[in-house]
N, C-alpha and C. Protein backbone atom coordinates (compact mmCIF):
# COMPACT_ATOMS: atom_id res chain seq x y z
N UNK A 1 5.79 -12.77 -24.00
CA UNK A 1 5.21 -12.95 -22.67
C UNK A 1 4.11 -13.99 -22.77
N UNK A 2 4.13 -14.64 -21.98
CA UNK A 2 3.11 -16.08 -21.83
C UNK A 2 2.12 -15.43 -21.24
N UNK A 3 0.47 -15.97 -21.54
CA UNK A 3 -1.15 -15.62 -21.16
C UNK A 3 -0.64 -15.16 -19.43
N UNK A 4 0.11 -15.98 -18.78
CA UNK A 4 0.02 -15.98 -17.12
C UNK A 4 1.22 -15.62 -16.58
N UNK A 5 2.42 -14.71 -17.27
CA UNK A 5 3.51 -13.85 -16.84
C UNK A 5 3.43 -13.01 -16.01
N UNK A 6 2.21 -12.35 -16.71
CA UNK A 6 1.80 -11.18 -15.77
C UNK A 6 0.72 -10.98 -15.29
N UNK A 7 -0.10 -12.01 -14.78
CA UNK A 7 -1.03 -12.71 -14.20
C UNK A 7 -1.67 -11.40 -12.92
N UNK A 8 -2.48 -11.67 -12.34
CA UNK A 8 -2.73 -10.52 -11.28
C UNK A 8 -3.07 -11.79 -10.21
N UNK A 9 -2.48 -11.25 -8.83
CA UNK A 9 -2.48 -11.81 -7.74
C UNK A 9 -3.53 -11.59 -7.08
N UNK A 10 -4.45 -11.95 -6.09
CA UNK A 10 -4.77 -11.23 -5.26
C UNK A 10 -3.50 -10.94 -3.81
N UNK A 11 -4.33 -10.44 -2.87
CA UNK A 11 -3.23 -9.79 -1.66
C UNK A 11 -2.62 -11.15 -0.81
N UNK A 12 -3.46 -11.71 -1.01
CA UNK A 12 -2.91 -12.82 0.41
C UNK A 12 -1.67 -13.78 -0.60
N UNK A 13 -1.86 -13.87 -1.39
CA UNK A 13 -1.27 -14.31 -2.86
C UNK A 13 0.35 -13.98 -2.78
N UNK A 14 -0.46 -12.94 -3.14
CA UNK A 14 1.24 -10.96 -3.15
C UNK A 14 2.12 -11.65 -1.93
N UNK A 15 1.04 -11.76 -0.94
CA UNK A 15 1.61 -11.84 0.68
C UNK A 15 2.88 -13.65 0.88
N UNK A 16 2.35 -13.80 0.60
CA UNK A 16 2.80 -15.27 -0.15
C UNK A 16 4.16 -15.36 -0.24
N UNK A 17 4.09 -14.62 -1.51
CA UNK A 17 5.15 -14.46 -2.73
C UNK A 17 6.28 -13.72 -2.22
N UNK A 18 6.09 -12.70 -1.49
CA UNK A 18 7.51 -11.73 -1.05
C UNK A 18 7.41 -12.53 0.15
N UNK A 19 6.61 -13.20 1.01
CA UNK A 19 6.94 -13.31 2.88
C UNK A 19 6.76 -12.09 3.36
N UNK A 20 5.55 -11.64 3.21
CA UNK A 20 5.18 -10.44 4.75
C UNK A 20 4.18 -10.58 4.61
N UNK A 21 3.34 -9.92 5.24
CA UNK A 21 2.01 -10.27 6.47
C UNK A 21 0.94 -9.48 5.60
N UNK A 22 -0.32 -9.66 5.93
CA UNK A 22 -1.20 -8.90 4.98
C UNK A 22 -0.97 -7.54 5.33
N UNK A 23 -1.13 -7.45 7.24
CA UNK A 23 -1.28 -5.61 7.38
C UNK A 23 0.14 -4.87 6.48
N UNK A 24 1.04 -5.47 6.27
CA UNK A 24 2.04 -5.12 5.71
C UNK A 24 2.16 -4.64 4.55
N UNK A 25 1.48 -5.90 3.41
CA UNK A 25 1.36 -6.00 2.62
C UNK A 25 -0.01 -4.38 1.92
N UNK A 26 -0.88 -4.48 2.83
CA UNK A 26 -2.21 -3.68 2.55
C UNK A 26 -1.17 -2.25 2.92
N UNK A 27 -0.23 -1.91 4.19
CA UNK A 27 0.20 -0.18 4.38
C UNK A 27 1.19 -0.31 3.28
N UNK A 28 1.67 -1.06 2.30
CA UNK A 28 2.37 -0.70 1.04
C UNK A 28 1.79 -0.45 -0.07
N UNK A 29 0.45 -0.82 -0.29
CA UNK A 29 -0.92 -0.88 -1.16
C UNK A 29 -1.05 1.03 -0.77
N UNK A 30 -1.29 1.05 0.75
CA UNK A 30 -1.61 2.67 0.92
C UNK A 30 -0.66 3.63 0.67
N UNK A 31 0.52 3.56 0.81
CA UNK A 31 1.90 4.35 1.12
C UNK A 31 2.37 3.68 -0.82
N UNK A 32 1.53 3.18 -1.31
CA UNK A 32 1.34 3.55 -3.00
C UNK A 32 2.84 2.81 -3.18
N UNK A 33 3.26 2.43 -2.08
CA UNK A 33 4.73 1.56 -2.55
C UNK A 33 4.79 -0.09 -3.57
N UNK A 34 3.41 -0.37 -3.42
CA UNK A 34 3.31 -1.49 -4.52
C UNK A 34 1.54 -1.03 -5.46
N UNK A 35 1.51 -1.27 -6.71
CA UNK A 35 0.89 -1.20 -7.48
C UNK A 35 -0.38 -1.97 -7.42
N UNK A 36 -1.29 -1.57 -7.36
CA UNK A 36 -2.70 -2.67 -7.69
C UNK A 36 -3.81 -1.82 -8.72
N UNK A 37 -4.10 -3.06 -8.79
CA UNK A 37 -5.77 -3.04 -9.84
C UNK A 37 -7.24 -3.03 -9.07
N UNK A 38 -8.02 -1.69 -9.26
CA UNK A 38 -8.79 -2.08 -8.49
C UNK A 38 -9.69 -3.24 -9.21
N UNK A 39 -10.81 -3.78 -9.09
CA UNK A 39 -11.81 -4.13 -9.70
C UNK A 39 -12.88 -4.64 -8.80
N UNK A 40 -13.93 -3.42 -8.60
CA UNK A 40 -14.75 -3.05 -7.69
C UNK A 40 -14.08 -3.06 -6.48
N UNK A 41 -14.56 -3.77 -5.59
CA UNK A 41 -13.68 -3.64 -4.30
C UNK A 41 -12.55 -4.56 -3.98
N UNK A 42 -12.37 -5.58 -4.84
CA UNK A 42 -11.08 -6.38 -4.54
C UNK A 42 -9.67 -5.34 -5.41
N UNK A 43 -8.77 -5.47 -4.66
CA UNK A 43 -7.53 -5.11 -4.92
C UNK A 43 -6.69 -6.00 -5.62
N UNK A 44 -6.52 -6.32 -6.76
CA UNK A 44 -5.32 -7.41 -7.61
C UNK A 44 -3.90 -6.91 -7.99
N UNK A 45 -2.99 -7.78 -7.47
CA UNK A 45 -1.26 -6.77 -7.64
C UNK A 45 -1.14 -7.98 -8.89
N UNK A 46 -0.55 -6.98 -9.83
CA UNK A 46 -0.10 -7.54 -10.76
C UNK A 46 1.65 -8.13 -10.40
N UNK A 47 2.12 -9.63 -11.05
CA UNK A 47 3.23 -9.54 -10.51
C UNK A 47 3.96 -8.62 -10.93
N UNK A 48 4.36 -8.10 -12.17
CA UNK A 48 4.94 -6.95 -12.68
C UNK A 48 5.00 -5.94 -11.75
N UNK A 49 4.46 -5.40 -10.61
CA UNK A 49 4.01 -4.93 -9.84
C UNK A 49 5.00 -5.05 -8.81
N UNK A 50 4.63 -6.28 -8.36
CA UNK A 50 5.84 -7.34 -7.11
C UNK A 50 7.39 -7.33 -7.78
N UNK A 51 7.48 -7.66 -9.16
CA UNK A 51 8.48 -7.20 -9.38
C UNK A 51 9.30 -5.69 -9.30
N UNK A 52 8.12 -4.69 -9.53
CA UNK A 52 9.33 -3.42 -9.68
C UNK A 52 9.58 -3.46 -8.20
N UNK A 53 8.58 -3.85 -7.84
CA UNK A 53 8.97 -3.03 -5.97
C UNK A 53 10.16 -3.74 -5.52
N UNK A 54 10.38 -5.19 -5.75
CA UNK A 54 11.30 -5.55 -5.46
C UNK A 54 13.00 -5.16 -6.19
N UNK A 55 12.56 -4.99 -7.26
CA UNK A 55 13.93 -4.79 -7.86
C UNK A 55 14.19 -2.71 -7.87
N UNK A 56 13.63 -2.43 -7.18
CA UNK A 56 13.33 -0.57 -7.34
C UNK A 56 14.63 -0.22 -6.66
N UNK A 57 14.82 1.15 -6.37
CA UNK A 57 15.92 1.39 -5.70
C UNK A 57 15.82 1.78 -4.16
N UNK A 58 16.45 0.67 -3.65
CA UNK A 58 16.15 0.55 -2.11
C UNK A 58 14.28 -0.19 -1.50
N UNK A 59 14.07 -0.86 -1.31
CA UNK A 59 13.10 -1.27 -0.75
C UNK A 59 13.27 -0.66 0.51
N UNK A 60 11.98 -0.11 0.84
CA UNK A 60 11.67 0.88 2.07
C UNK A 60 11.14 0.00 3.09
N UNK A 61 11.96 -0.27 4.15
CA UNK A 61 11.38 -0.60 5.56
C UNK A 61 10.20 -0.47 6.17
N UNK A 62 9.39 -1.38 6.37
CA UNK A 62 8.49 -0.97 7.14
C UNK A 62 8.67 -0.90 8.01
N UNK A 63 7.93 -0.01 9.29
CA UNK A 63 8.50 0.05 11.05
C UNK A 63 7.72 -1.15 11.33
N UNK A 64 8.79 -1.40 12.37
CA UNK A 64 7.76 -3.03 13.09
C UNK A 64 7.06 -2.54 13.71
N UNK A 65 5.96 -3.20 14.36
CA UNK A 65 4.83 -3.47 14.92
C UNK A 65 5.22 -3.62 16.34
N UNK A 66 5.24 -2.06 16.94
CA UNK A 66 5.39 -2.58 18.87
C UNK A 66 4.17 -3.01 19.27
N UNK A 67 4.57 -3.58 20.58
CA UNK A 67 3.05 -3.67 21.38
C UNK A 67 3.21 -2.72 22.76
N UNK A 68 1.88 -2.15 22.61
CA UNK A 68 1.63 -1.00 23.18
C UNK A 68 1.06 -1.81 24.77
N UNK A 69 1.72 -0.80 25.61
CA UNK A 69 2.00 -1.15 26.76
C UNK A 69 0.77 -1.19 27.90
């Protein structure tokens, strides 16, 4: 493994990398569906991280975002 394989992202980074949105990105951070590092208050996803979620079994839908009437 090379120094920067498994590098740590921050979120907007993460957000980047797959194509979805931060609030998206942050209720998968909560719902523990992707992995992070804390260090103090910033959140860092390791890609190893981005990888399992992506390759896991079934990637879980998020519900879209209505707008409330």
């Amino acid at each position: 493994m090379t120094q920067f394989e498994d590098r740590g992202l921050s979120v907007d980074e993460a957000c980047l990398m797959i194509g979805i949105s931060r609030s998206q990105m942050w209720k998968l951070i909560n719902e523990k569906g992707i992995r992070v590092v804390r260090i103090g208050k910033r959140a860092v996803v390791p890609v190893s991280a981005i990888n399992d979620f992506l390759a896991g079994p079934g990637v879980k839908q998020l519900p879209k975002w209505e707008k409330k009437s």
